[in-house]
C-alpha atoms as a PDB file:
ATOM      1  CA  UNK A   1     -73.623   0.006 -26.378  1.00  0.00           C
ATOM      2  CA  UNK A   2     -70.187   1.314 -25.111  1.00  0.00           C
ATOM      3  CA  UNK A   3     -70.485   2.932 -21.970  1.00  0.00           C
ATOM      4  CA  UNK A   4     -68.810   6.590 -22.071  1.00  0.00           C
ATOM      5  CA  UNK A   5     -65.688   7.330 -20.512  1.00  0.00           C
ATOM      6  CA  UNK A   6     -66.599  10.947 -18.988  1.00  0.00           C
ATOM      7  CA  UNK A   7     -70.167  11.577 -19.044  1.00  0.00           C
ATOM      8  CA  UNK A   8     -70.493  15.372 -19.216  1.00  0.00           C
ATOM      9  CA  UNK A   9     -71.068  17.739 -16.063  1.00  0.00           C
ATOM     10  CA  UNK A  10     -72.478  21.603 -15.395  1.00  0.00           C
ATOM     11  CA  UNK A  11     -68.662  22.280 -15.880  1.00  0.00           C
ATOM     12  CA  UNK A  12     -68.696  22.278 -19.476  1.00  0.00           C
ATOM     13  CA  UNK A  13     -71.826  24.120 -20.866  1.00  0.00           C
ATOM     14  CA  UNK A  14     -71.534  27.843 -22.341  1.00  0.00           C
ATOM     15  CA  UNK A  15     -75.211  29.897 -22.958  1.00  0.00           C
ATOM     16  CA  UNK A  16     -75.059  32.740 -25.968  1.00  0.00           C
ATOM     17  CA  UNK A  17     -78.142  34.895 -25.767  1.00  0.00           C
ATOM     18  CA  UNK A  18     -79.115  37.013 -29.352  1.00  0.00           C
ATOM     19  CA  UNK A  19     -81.301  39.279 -30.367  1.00  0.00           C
ATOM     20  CA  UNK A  20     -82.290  39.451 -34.440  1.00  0.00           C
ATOM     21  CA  UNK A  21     -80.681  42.291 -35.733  1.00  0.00           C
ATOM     22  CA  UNK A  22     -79.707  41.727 -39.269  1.00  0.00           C
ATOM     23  CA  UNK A  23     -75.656  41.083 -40.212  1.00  0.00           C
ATOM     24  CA  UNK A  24     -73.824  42.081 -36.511  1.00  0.00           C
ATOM     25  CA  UNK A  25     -76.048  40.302 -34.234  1.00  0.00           C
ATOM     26  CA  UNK A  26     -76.489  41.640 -30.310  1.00  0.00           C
ATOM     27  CA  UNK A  27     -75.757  38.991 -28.018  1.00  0.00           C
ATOM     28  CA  UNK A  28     -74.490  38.169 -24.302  1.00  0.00           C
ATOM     29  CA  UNK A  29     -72.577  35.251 -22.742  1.00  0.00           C
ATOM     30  CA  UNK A  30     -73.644  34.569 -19.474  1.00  0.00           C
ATOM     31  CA  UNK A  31     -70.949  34.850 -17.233  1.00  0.00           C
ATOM     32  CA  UNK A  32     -71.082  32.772 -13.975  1.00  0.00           C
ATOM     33  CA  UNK A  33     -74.070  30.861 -15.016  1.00  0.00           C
ATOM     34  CA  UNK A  34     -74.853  27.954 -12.356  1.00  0.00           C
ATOM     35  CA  UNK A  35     -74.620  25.092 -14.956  1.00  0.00           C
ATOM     36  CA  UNK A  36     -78.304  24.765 -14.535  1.00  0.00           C
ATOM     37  CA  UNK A  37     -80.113  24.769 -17.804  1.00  0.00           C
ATOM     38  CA  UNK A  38     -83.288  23.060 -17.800  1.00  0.00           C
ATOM     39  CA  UNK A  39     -85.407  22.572 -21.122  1.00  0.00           C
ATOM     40  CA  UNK A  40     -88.991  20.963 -20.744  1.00  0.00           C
ATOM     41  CA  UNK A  41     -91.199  19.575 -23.161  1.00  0.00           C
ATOM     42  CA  UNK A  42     -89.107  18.348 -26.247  1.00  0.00           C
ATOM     43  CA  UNK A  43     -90.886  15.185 -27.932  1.00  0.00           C
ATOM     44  CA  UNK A  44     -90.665  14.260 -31.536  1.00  0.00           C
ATOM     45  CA  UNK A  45     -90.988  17.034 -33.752  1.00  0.00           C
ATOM     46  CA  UNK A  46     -88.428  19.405 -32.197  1.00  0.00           C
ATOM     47  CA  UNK A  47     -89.571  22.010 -34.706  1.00  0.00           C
ATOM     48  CA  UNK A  48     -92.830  21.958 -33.488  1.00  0.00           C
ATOM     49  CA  UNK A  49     -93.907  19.633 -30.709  1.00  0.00           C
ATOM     50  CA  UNK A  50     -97.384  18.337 -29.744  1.00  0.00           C
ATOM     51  CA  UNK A  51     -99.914  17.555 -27.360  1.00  0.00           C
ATOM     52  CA  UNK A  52    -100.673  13.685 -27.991  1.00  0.00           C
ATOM     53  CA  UNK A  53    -104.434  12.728 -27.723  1.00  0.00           C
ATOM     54  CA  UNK A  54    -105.612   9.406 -27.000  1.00  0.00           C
ATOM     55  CA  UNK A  55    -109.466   8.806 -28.619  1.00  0.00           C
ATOM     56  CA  UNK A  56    -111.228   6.461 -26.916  1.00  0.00           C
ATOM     57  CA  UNK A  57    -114.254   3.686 -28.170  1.00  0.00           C
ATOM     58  CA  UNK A  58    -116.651   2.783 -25.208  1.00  0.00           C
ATOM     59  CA  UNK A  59    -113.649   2.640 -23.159  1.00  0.00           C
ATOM     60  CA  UNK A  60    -110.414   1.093 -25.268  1.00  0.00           C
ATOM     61  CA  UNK A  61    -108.062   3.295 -27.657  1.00  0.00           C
ATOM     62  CA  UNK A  62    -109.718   4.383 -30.552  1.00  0.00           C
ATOM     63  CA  UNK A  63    -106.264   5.752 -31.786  1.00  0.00           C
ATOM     64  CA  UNK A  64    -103.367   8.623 -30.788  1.00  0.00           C
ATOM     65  CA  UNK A  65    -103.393  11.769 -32.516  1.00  0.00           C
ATOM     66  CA  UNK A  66    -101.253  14.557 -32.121  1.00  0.00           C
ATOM     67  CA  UNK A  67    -103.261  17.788 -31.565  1.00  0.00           C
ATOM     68  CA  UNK A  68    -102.346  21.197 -30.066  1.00  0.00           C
ATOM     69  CA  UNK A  69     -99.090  22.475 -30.388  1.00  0.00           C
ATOM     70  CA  UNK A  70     -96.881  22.548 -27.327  1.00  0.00           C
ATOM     71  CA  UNK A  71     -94.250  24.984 -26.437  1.00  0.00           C
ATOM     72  CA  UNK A  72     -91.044  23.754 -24.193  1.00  0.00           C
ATOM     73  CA  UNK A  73     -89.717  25.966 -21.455  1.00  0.00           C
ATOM     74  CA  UNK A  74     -86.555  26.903 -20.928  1.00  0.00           C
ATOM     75  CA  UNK A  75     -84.829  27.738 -17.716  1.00  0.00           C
ATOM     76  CA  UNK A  76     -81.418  28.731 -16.290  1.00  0.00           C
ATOM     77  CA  UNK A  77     -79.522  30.612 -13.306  1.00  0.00           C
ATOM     78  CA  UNK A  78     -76.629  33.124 -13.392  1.00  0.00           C
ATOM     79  CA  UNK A  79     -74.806  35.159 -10.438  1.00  0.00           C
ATOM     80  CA  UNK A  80     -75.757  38.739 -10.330  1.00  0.00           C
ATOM     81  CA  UNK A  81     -72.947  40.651 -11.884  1.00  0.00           C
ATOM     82  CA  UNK A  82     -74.291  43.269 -12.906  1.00  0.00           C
ATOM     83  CA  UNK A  83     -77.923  44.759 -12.964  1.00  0.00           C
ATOM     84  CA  UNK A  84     -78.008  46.922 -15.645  1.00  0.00           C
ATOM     85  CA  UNK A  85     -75.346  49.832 -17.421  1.00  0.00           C
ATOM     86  CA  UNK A  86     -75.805  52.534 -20.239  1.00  0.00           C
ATOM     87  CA  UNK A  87     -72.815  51.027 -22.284  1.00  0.00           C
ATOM     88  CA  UNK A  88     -71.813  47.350 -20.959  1.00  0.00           C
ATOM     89  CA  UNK A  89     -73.904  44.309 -21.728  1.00  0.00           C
ATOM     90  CA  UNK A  90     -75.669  43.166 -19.368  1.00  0.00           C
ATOM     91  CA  UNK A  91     -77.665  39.968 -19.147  1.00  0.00           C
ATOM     92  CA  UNK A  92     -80.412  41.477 -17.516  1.00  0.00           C
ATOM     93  CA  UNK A  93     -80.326  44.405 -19.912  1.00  0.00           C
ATOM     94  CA  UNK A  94     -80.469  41.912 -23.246  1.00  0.00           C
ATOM     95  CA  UNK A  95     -83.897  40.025 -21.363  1.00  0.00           C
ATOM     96  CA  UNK A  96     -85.155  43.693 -21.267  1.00  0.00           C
ATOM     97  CA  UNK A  97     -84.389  45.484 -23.611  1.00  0.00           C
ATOM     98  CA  UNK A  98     -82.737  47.946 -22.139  1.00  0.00           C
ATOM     99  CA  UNK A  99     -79.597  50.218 -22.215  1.00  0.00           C
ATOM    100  CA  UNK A 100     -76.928  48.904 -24.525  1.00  0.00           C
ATOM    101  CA  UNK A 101     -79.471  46.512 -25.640  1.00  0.00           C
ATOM    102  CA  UNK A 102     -82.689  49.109 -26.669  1.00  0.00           C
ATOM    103  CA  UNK A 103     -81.945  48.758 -30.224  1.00  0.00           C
ATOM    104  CA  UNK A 104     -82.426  45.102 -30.256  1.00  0.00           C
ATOM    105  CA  UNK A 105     -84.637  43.016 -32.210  1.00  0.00           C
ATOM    106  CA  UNK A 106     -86.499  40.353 -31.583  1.00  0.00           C
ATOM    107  CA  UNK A 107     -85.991  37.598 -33.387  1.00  0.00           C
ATOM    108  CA  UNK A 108     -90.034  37.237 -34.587  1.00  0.00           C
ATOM    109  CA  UNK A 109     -88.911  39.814 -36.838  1.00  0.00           C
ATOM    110  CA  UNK A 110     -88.483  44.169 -36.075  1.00  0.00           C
ATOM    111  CA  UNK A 111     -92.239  44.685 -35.898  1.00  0.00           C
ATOM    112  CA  UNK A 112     -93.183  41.883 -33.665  1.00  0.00           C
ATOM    113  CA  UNK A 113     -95.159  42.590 -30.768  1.00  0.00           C
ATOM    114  CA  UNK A 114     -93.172  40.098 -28.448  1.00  0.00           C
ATOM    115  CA  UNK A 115     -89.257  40.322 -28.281  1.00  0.00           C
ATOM    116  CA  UNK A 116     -87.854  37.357 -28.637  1.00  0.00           C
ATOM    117  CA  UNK A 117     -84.190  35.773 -28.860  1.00  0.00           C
ATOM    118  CA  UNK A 118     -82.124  33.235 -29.918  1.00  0.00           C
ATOM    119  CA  UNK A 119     -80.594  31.052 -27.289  1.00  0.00           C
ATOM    120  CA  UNK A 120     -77.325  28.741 -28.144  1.00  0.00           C
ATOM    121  CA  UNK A 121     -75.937  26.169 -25.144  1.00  0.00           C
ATOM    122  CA  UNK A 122     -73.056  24.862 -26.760  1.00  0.00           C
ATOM    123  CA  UNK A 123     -71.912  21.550 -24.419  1.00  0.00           C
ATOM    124  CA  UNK A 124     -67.798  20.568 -24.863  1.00  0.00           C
ATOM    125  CA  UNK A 125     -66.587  17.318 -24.053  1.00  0.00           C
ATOM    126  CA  UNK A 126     -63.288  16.363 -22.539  1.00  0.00           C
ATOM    127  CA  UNK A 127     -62.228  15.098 -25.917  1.00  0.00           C
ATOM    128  CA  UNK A 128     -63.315  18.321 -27.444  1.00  0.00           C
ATOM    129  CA  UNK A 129     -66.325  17.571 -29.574  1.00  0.00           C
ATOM    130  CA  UNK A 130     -69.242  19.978 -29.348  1.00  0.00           C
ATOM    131  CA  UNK A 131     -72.979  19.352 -28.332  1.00  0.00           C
ATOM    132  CA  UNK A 132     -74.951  22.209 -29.421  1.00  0.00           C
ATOM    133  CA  UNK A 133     -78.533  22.757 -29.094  1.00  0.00           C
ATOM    134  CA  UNK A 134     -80.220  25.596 -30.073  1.00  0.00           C
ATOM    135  CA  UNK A 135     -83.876  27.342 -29.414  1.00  0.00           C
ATOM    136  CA  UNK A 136     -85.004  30.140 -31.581  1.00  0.00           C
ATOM    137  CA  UNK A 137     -87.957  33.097 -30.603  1.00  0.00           C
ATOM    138  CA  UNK A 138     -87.548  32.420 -26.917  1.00  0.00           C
ATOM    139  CA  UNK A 139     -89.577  34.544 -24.874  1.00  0.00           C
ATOM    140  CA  UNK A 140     -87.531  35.219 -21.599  1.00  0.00           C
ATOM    141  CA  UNK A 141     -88.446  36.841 -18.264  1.00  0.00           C
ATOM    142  CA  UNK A 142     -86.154  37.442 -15.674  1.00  0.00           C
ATOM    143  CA  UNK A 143     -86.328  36.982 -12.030  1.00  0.00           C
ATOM    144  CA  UNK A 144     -83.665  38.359  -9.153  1.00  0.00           C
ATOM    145  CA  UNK A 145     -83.130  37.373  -5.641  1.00  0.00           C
ATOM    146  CA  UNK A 146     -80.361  38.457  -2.518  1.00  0.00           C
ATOM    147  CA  UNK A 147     -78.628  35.293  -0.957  1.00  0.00           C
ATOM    148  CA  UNK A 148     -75.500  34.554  -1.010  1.00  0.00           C
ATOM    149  CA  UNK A 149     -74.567  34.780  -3.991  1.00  0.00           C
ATOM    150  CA  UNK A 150     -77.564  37.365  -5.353  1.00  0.00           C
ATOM    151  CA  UNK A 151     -78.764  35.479  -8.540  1.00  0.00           C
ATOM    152  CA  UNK A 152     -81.148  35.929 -11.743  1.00  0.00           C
ATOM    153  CA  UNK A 153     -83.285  33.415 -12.723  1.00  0.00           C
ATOM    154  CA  UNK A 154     -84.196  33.089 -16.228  1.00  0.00           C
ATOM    155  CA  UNK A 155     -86.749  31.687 -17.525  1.00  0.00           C
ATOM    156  CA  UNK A 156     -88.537  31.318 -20.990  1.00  0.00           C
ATOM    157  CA  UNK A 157     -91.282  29.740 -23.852  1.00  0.00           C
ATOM    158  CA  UNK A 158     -89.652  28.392 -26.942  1.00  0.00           C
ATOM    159  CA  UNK A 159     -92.249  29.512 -29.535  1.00  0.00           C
ATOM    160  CA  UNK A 160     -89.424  28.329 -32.709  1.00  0.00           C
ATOM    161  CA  UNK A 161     -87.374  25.896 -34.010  1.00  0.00           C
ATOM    162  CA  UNK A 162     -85.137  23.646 -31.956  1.00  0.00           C
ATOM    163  CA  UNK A 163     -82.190  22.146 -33.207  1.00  0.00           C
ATOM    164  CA  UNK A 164     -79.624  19.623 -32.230  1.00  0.00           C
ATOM    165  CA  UNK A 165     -75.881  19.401 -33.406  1.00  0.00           C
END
């Protein structure tokens, strides 16, 4: 196993937020994002993860069975820019739907009861190759807090596919 040269660093990570609208999709890129992204709960079957179950016989393993499906979580931290604004895109606004973003569409299709979106974190190396992963119908809340600097946390269930490229 070669060992890698530069391993890669909150530096060089880029998060694309968007909705489902058919042909010109809605979408934000965070701006001043911490380089925090957090994803919980992947195993095999990215496309749809489960709860393993051991069954046991008087006391030794029977067998392991996957069971319920699981849903990873999601998580990340941005700067407060901006809160919210009738015509810019905001990231707080896209989470809500709200302003520029109340004609959005969730992802889980226009009549869904739960807006979802599509998140992208694209990773670039310092050779210049790309690391993308990708989590579709990802139900986000949003949280805000004053320090220094003010700061939204977002956070989210992946209830779709997840890919890796």
């Amino acid at each position: 196993m070669a060992i890698q040269a530069d391993a890669l660093s909150f530096r060089d990570g880029v998060i694309l937020i968007e909705d489902g609208t058919a042909g010109t999709v809605l979408d934000v890129t965070v701006q001043y994002e911490a380089g925090d992204v957090s994803i919980s709960g992947l195993n095999q079957g990215l496309s749809g993860p489960y709860d393993i179950t051991a069954y046991m016989d008087r006391g030794e393993l029977h067998t392991v069975r996957k069971t319920n499906r699981t849903f990873p979580s999601l998580s990340f931290t941005a700067t407060y820019t901006d809160l919210s604004d009738g015509t810019e895109e905001t990231l707080p606004d896209i989470i809500l739907k709200n302003n520029a973003f109340s004609a959005a569409v969730s992802t889980l299709g226009a009549n869904a009861d739960v807006y979802a979106l599509k998140i992208t974190w694209t990773v670039t190396d310092p050779a210049g190759g790309t690391h993308v992963l990708t989590a579709d119908d990802v139900a986000l809340s949003l949280d805000i807090a004053e320090g220094d600097p003010n700061t939204f946390s977002i956070s989210g269930t992946i209830y779709g596919a997840i890919t890796l490229a």
